[in-house]
Protein backbone atom coordinates (compact mmCIF):
# COMPACT_ATOMS: atom_id res chain seq x y z
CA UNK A 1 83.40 76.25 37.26
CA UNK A 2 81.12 77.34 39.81
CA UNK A 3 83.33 79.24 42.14
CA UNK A 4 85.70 81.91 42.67
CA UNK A 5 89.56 81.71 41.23
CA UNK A 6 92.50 83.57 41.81
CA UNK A 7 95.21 83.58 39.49
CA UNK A 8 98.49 85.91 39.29
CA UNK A 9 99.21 86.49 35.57
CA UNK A 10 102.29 87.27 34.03
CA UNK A 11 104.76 90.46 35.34
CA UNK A 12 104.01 93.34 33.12
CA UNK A 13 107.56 94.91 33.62
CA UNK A 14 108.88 92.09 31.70
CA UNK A 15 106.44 91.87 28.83
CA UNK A 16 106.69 95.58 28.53
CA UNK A 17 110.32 95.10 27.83
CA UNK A 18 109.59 92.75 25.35
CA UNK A 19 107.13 94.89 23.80
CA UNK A 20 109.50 97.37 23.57
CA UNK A 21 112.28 95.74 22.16
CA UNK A 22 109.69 93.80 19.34
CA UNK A 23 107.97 97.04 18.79
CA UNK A 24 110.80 99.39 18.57
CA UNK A 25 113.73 96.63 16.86
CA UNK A 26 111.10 95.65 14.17
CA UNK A 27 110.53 99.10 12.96
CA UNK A 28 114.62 100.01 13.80
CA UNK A 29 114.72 96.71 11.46
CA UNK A 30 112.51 97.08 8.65
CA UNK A 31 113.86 100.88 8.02
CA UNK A 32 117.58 99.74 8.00
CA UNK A 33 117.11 96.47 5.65
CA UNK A 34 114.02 98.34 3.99
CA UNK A 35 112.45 94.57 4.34
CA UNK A 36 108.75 94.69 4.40
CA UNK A 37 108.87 91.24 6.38
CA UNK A 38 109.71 93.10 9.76
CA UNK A 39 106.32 94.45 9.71
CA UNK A 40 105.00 91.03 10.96
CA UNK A 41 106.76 92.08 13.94
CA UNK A 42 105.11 94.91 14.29
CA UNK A 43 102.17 93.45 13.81
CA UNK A 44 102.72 90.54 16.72
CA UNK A 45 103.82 93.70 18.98
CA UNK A 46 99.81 95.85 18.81
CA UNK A 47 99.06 91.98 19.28
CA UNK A 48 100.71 91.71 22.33
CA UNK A 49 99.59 95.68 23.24
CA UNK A 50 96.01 94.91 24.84
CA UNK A 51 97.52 92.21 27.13
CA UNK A 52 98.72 94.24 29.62
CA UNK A 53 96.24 95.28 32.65
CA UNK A 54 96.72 96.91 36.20
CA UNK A 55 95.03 96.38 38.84
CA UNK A 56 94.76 99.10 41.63
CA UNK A 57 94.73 98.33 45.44
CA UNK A 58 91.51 96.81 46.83
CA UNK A 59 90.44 96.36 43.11
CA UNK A 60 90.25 92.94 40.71
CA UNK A 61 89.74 91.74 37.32
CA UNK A 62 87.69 89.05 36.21
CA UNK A 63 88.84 87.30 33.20
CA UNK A 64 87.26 86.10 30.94
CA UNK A 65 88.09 83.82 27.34
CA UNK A 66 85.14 83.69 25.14
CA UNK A 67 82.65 83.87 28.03
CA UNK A 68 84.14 81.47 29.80
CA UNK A 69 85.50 82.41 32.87
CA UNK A 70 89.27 82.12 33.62
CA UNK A 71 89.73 83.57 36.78
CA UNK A 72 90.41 86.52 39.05
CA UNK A 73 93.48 88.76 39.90
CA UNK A 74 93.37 90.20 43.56
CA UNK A 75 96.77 90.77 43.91
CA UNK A 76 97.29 94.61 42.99
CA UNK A 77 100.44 95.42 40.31
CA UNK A 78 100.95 95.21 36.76
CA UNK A 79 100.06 92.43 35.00
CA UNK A 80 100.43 90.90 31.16
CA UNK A 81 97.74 88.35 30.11
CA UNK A 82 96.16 86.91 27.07
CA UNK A 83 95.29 89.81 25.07
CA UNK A 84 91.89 87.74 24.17
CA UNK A 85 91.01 87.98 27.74
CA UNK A 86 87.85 89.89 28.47
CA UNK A 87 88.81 92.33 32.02
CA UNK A 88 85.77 93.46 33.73
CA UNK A 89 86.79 95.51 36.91
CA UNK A 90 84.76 94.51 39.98
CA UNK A 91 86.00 97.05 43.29
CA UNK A 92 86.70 94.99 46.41
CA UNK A 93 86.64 98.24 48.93
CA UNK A 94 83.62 98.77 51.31
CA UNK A 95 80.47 100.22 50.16
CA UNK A 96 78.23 102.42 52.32
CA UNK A 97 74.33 102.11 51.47
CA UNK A 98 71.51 104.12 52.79
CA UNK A 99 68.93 103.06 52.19
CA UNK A 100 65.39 105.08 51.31
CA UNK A 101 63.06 105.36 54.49
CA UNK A 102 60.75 103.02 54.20
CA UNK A 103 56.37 102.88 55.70
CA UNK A 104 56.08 99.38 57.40
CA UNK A 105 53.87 97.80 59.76
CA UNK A 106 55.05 97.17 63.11
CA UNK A 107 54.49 93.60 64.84
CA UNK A 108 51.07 95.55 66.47
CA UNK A 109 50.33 96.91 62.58
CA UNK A 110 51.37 100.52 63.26
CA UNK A 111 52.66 102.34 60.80
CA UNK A 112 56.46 103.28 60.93
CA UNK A 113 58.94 105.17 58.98
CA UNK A 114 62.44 103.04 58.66
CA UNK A 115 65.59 103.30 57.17
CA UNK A 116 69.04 101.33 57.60
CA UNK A 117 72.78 102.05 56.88
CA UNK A 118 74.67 99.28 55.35
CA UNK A 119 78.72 98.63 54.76
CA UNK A 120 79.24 95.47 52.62
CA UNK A 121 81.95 95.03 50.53
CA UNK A 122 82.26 92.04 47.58
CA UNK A 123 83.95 88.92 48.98
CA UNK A 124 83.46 86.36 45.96
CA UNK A 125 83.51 88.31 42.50
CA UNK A 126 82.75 84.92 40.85
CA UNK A 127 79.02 85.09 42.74
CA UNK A 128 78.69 88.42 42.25
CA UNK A 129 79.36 88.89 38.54
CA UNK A 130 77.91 85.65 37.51
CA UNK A 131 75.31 84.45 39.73
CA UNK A 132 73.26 87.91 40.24
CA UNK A 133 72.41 90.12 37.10
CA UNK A 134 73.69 92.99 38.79
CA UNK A 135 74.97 92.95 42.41
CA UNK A 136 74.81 96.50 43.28
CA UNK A 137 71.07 96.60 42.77
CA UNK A 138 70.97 93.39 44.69
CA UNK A 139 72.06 94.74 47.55
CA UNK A 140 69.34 98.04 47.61
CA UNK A 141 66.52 95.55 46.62
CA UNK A 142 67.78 92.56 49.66
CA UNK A 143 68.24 95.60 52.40
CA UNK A 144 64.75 96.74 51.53
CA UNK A 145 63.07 93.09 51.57
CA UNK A 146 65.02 92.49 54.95
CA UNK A 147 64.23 96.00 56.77
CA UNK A 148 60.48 95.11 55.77
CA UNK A 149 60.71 91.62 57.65
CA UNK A 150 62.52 92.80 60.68
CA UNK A 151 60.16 95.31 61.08
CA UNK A 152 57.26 93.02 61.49
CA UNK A 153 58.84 90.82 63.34
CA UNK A 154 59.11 93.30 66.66
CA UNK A 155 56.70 96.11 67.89
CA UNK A 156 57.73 100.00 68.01
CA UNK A 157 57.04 100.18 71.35
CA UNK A 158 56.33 98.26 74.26
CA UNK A 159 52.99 99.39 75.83
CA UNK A 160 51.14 97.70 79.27
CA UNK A 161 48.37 98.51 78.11
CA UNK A 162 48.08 96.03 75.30
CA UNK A 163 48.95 93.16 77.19
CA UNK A 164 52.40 92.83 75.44
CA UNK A 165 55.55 91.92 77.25
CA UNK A 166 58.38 92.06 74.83
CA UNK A 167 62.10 91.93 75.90
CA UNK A 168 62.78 93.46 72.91
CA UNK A 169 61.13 96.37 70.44
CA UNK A 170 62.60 98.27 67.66
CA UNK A 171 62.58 101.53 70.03
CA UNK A 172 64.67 100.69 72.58
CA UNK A 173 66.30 97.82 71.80
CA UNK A 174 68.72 99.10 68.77
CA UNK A 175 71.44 96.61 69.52
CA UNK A 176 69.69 93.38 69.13
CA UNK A 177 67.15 94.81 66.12
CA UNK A 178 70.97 95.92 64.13
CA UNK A 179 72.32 91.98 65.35
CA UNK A 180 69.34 90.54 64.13
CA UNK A 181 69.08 92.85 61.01
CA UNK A 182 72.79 92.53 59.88
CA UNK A 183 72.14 88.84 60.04
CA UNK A 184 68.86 88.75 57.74
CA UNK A 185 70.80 90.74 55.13
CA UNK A 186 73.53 88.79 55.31
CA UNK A 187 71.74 85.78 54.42
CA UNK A 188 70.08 87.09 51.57
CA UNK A 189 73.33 88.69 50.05
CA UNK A 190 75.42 85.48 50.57
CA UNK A 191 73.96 84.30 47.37
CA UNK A 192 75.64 87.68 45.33
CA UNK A 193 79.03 86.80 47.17
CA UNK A 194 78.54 90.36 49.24
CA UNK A 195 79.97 90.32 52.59
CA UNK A 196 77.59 92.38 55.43
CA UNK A 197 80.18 94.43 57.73
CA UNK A 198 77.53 96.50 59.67
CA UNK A 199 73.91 97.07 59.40
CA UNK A 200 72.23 99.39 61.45
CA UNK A 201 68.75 101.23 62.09
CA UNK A 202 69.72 104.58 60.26
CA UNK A 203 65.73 106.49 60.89
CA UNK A 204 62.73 105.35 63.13
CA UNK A 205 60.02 106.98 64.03
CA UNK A 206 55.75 106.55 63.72
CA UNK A 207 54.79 107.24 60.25
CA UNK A 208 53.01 110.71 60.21
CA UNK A 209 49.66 110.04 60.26
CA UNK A 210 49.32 108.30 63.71
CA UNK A 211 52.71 109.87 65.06
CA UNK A 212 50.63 113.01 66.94
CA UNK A 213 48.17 110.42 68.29
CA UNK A 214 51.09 108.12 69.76
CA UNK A 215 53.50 110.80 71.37
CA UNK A 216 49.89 111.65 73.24
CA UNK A 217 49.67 107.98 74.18
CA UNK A 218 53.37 107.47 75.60
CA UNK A 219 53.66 111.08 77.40
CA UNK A 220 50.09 109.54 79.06
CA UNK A 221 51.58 106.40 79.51
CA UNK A 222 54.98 108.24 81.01
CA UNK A 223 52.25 110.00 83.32
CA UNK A 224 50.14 107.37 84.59
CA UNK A 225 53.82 105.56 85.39
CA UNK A 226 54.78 109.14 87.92
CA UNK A 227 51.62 109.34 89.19
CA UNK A 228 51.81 105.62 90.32
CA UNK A 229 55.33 105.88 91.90
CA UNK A 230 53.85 109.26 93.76
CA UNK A 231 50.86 107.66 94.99
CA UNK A 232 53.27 104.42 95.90
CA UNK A 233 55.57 106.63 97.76
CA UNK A 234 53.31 109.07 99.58
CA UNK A 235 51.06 105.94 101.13
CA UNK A 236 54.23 104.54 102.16
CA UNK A 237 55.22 108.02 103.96
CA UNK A 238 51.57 108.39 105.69
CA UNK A 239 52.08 105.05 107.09
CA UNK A 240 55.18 105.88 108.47
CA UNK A 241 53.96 109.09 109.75
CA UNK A 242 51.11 107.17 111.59
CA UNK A 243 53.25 104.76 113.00
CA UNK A 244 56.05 107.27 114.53
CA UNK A 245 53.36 109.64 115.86
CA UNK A 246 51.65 106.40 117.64
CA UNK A 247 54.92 104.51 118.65
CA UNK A 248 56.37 107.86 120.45
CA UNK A 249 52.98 108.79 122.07
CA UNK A 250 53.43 112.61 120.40
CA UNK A 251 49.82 112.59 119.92
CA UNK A 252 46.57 110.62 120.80
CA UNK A 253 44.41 110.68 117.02
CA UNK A 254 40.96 108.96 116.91
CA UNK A 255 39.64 107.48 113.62
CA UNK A 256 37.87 110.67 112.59
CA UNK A 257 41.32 112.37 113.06
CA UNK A 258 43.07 110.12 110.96
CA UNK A 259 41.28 109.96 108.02
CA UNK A 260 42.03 113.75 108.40
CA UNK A 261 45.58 114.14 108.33
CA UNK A 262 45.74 110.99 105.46
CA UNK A 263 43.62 113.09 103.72
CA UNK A 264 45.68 115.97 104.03
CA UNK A 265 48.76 114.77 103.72
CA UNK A 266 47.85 112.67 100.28
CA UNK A 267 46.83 115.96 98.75
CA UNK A 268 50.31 117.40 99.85
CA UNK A 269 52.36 114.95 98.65
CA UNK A 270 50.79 113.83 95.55
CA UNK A 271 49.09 117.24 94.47
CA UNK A 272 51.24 119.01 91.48
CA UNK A 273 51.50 122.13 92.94
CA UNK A 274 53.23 123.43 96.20
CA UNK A 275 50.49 123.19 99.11
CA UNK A 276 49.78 126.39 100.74
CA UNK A 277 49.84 126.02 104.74
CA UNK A 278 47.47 127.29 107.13
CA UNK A 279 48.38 127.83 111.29
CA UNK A 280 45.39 126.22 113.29
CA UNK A 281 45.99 128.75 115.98
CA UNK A 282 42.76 126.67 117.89
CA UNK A 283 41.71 123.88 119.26
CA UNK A 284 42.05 120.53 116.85
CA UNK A 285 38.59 120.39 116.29
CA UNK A 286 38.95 124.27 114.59
């Protein structure tokens, strides 16, 4: 058998009323008649003892009949089986795994620091108990071997400067990276019979080492970005400037004069400081 089985066994309530009434009329029995034969009785009764089993909610049982496998109860209650059955418990609620934080190479071969949150829960306990040595380890060792790939597969950051132009990066794009990681681990775990419910970046950040040098490089990056939209912006305003002073005739400028007042008014609006004003209480040429 290569795959999962559910099975309902026998109500306990009943077989514990049969124990009861074996156990307790065979001693009853063997003390009235003073018969050693009733003690077979008692004997099938502690027989009949290690049968029963209970299963709690979101729990199972995997039985088992001289290693070979039998089947699994899902179904919580209490239960009476064959008291040869093997019962190895196996939980069925959802798990929550965080995992260590990992150093991996980004897609550009930076360092980073990682780390993901995982809830899985066991969906097949025939997979899980029999086709992995042990699942729970699985899991840590699959989430780790995953994390490792996604991170190569998509850069920290997305910077003009190198040419790159990627839709998505583990930085800023946490929704797809989580898609595309849940899906990777669930792959790999499908094997164990584990069942990925969310998977998630938990830490990310530059590993420590090159983390000064590349908060440096984005607040530069951030600058260059202001300065351009400034310099963008105050062009666009001297241009206008020129244009209304020469469409409503306010003031006759020359070349020379021009340059000037660009000049002037590019330092104004793009300088980082508040411009101090001066009166030209002269002529223009003052």
């Amino acid at each position: 058998m290569k795959e999962e089985k559910i099975i309902v066994p026998a109500n306990g309530y009943l077989m514990l009323f049969v124990f009861l009434i074996i156990f307790i009329g065979s001693i009853a029995l063997a003390i009235i008649t003073e018969s050693p034969g009733y003690s077979a009785l008692i004997v099938i009764a502690l027989i009949i003892a290690p049968g029963f089993i209970m299963v709690q909610p979101n729990g199972s049982r995997i039985l088992l009949l001289f290693g070979k496998y039998v089947g699994t109860i899902k179904e919580n209650g209490f239960y009476w089986t064959n008291p040869f059955y093997t019962k190895n418990k196996i939980s069925l609620r959802a798990s929550n795994f965080d995992s260590e934080r990992l150093k991996v190479n980004d897609k550009l071969g930076n360092p980073v620091m990682i780390s993901t949150i995982l809830v899985w829960r066991v969906k097949d306990t025939y997979k899980a108990a029999f086709d992995v040595d042990n699942y729970e380890n699985f899991v840590r060792v699959q989430t780790d071997a995953a994390v490792r790939k996604l991170a190569s597969m998509y850069p920290y950051d997305n910077f003009a400067d190198e040419g790159l132009d990627e839709d998505i990066t583990l930085r800023s794009s946490l929704n797809e990276v989580s898609e595309a990681l849940e899906k990777e681990i669930d792959e790999r775990l499908s094997i164990a019979g584990i069942e990925v419910l969310e998977a998630r970046i938990g830490y990310l950040a530059y590993a420590q080492e090159i983390a000064s040098a590349m908060l440096k490089r984005q607040q530069a990056t951030a600058i260059v970005a202001a300065r351009h939209k400034i310099v963008e912006g105050a062009v666009s305003m001297v241009d206008m400037a020129l244009n209304e002073l020469s469409k409503k005739n306010i003031v006759e400028l020359d070349d020379e004069r021009k340059a000037a007042m660009v000049s002037n008014l590019m330092v104004v609006l793009c300088g980082d400081k508040d411009a101090s004003p001066i009166v030209n209480a002269g002529t223009l040429n003052m």
